[in-house]
C-alpha atoms as a PDB file:
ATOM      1  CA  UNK A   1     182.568  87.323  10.949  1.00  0.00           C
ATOM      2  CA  UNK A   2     184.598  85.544   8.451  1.00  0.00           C
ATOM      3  CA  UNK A   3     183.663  86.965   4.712  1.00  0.00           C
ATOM      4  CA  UNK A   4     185.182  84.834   1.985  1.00  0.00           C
ATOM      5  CA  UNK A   5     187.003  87.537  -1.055  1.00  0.00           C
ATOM      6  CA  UNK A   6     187.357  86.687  -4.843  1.00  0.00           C
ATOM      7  CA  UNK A   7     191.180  85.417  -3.935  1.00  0.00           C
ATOM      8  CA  UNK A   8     191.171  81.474  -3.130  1.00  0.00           C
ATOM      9  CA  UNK A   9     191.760  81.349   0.494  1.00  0.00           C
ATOM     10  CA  UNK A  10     191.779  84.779   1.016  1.00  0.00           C
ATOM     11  CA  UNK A  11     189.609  86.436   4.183  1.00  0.00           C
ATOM     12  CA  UNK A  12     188.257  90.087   4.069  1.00  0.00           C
ATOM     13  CA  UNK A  13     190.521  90.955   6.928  1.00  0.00           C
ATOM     14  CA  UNK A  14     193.694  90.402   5.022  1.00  0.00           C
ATOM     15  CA  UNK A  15     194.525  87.085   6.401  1.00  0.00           C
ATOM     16  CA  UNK A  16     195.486  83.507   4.613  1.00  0.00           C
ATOM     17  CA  UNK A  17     194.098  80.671   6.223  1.00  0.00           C
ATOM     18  CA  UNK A  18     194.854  77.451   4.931  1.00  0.00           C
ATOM     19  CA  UNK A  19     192.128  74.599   4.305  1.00  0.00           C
ATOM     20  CA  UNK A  20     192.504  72.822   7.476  1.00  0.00           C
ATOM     21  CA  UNK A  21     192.851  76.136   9.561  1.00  0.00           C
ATOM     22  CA  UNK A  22     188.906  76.960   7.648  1.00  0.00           C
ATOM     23  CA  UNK A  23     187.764  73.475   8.409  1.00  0.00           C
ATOM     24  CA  UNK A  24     188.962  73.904  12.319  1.00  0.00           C
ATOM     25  CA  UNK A  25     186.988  76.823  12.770  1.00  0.00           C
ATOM     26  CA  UNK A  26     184.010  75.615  10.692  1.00  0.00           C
ATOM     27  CA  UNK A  27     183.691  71.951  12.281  1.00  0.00           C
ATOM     28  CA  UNK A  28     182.901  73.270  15.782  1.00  0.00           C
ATOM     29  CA  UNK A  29     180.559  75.988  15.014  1.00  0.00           C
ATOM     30  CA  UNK A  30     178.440  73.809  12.865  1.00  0.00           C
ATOM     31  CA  UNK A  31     178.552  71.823  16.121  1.00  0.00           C
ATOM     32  CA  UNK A  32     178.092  74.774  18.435  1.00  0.00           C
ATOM     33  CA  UNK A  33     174.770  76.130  15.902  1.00  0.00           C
ATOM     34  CA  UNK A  34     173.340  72.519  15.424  1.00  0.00           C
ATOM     35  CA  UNK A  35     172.230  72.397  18.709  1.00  0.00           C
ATOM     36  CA  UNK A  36     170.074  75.645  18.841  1.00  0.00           C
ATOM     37  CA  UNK A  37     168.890  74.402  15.553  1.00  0.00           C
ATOM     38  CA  UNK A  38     167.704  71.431  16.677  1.00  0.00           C
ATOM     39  CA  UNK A  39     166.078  72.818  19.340  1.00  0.00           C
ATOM     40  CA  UNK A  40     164.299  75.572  17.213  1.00  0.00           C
ATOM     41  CA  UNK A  41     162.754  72.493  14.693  1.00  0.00           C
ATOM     42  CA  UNK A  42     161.624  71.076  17.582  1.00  0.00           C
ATOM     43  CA  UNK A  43     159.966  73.895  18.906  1.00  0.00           C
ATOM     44  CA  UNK A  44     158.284  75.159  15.529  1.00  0.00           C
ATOM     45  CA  UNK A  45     157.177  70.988  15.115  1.00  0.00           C
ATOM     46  CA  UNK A  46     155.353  71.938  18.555  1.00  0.00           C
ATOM     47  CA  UNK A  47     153.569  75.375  17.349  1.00  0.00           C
ATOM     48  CA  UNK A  48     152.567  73.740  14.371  1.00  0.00           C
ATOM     49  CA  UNK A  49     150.942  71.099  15.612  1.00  0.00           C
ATOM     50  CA  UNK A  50     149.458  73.345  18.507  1.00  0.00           C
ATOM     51  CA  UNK A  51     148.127  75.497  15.319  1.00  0.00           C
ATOM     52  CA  UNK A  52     146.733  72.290  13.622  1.00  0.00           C
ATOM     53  CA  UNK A  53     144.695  71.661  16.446  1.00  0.00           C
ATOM     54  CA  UNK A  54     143.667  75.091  17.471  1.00  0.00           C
ATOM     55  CA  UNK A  55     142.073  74.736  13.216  1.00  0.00           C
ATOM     56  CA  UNK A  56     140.619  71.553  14.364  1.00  0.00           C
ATOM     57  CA  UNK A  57     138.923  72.939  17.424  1.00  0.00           C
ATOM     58  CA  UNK A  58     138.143  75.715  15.210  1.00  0.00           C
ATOM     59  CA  UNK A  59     136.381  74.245  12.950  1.00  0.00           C
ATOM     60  CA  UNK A  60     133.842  71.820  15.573  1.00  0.00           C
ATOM     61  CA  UNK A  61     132.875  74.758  17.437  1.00  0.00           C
ATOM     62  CA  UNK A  62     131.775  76.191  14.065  1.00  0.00           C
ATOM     63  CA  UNK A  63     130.064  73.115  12.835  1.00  0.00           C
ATOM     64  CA  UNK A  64     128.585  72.750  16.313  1.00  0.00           C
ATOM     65  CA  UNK A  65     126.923  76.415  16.325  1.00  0.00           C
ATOM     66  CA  UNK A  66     125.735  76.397  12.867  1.00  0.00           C
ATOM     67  CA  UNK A  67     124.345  73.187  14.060  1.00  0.00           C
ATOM     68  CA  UNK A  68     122.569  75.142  17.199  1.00  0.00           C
ATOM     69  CA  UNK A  69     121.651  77.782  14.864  1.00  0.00           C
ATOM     70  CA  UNK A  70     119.342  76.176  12.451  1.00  0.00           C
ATOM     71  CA  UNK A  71     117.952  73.561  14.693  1.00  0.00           C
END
């Protein structure tokens, strides 16, 4: 892992890396972690929707006992 110090350009390891060396290394794994990403938001978008209805169902089978219950 890659830890930026307080000198410009300078890497916790010791090494210089110049601006287009950083942006070689960052352009890909952006790429390479954007994927995963993408395929986490899609797969929260699908619990939380699965949790909205699960609330919805929730909430009729309460409406529909209470509505048992006093008649």
């Amino acid at each position: 892992m890659l830890v930026l110090s307080a000198g410009d350009g300078e890497f916790a390891d010791g090494g210089m890396w110049r601006m287009a060396e950083v942006l070689t290394w960052v352009m890909p794994r952006r790429r390479v972690l954007g994927e995963p990403a993408g395929a986490l938001r899609k797969e929260q978008m699908e619990i939380e929707t699965e949790v909205a209805r699960l609330k919805a169902a929730e909430l009729v089978i309460g409406q529909f006992l209470d509505a048992e219950g006093a008649g």
